[in-house]
C-alpha atoms as a PDB file:
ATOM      1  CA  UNK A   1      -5.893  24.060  -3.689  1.00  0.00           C
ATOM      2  CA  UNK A   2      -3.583  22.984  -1.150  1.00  0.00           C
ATOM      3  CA  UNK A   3      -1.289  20.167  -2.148  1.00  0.00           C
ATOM      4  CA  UNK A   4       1.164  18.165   0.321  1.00  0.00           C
ATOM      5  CA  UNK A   5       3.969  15.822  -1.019  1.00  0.00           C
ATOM      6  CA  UNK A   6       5.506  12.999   0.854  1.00  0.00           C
ATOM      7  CA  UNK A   7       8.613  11.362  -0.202  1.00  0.00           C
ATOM      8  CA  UNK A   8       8.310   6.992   0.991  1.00  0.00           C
ATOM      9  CA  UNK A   9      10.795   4.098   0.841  1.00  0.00           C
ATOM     10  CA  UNK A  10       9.130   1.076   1.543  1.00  0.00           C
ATOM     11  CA  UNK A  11      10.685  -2.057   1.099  1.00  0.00           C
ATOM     12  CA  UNK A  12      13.222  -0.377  -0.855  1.00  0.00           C
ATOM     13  CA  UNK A  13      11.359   1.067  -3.466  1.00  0.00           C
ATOM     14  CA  UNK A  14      10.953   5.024  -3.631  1.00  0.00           C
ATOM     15  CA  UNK A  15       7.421   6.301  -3.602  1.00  0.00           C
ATOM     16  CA  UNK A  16       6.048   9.936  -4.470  1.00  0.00           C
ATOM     17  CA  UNK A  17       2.824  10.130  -2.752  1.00  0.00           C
ATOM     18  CA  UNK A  18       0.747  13.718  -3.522  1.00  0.00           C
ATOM     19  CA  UNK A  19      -2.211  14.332  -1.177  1.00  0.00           C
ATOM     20  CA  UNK A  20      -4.998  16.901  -1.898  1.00  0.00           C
ATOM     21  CA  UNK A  21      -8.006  18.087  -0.034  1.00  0.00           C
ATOM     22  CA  UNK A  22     -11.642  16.979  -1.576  1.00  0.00           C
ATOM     23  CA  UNK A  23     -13.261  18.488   0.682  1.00  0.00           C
ATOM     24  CA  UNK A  24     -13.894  19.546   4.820  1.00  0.00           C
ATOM     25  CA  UNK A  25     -11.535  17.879   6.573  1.00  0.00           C
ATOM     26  CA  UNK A  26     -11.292  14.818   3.766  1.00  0.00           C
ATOM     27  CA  UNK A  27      -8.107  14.477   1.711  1.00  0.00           C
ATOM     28  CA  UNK A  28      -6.863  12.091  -1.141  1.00  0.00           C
ATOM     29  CA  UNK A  29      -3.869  10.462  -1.448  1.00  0.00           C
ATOM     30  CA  UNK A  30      -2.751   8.754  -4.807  1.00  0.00           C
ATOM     31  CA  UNK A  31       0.886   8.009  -6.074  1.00  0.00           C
ATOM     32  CA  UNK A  32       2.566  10.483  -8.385  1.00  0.00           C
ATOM     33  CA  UNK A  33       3.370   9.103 -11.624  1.00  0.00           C
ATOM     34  CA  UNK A  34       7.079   9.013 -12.616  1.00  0.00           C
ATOM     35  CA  UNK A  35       7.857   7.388 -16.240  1.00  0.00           C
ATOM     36  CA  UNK A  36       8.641   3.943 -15.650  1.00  0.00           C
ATOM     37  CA  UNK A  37       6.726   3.688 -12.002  1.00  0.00           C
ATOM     38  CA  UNK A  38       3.740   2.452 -10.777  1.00  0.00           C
ATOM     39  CA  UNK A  39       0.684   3.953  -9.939  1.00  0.00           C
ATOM     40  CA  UNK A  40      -2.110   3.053  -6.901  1.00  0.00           C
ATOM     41  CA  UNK A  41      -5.207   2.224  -9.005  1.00  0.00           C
ATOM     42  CA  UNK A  42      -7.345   3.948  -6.523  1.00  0.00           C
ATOM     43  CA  UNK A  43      -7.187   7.135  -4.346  1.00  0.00           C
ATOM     44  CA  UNK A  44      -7.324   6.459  -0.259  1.00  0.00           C
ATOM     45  CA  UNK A  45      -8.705   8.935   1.825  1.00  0.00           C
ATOM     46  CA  UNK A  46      -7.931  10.502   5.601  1.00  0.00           C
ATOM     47  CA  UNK A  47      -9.166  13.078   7.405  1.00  0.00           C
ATOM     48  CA  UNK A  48      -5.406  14.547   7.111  1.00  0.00           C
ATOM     49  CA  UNK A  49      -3.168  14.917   4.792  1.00  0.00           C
ATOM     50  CA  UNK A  50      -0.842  12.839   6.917  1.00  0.00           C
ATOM     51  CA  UNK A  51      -3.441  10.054   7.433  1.00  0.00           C
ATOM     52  CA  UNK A  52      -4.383   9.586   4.083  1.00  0.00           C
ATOM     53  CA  UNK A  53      -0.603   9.428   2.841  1.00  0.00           C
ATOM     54  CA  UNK A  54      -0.377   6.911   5.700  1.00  0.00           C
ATOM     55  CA  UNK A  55      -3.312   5.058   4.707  1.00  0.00           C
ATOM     56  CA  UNK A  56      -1.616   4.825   0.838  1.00  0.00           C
ATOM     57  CA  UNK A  57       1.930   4.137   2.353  1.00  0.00           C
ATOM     58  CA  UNK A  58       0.147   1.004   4.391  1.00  0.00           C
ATOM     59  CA  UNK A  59      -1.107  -0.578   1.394  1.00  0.00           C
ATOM     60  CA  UNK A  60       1.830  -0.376  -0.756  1.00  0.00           C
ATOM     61  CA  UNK A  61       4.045  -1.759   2.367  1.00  0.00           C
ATOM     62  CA  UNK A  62       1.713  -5.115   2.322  1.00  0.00           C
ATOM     63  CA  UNK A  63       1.432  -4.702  -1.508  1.00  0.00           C
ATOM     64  CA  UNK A  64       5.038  -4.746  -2.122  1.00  0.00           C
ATOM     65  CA  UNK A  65       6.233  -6.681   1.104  1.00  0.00           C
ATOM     66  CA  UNK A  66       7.596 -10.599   0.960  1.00  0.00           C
ATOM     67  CA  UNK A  67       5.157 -12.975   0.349  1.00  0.00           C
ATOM     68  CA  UNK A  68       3.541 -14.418   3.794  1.00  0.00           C
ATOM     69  CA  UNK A  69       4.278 -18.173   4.165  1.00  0.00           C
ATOM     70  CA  UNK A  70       0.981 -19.613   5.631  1.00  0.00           C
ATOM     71  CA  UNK A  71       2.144 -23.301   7.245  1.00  0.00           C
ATOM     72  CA  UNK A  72       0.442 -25.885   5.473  1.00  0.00           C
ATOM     73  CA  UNK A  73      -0.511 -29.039   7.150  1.00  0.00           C
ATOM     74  CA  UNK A  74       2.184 -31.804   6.717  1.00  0.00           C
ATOM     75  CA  UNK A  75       1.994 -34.101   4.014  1.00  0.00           C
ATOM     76  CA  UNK A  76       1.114 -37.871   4.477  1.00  0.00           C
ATOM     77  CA  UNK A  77       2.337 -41.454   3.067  1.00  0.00           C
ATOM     78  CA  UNK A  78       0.525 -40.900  -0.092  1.00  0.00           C
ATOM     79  CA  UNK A  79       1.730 -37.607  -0.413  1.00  0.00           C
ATOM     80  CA  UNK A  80      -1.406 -35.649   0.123  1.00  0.00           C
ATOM     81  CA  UNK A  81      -1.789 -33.104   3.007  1.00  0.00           C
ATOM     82  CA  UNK A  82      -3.327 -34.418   6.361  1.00  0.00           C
ATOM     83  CA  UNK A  83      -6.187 -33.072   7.744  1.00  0.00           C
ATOM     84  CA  UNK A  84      -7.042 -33.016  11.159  1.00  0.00           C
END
């Protein structure tokens, strides 16, 4: 079985992501586990070893990125957001 291992920093954190093949062109990426790390709770799949370690890498960069700020709408007299 042919096994490919790409090393990822994203956001500053240090990633170990292992990707196998499952099948014709179809391979699984999934975090390696390292004592103390986290783990992906579910595999993503590519049609490359490089695409599926992208598709992993992707998630964990939104997963572990700064919160989004959505803009809220401002607040009125009473203290209670305004809708228009």
């Amino acid at each position: 079985m042919s096994v490919h291992t790409f090393e990822e920093t994203i956001n500053g954190r240090e990633f170990l992501i292992e990707v196998s093949a499952v099948g014709s062109n179809r391979w699984r990426a999934h975090l390696v586990r390292v004592p103390g790390g986290s783990t992906a709770l579910m595999p993503f799949y590519g049609a490359t070893p490089q695409e599926a370690a992208q598709q992993l890498s992707s998630w964990l960069a939104r997963a572990h990125g700064a919160p989004s700020q959505s803009p809220r709408a401002p607040l009125d007299a009473s203290g209670s957001h305004s809708v228009a």
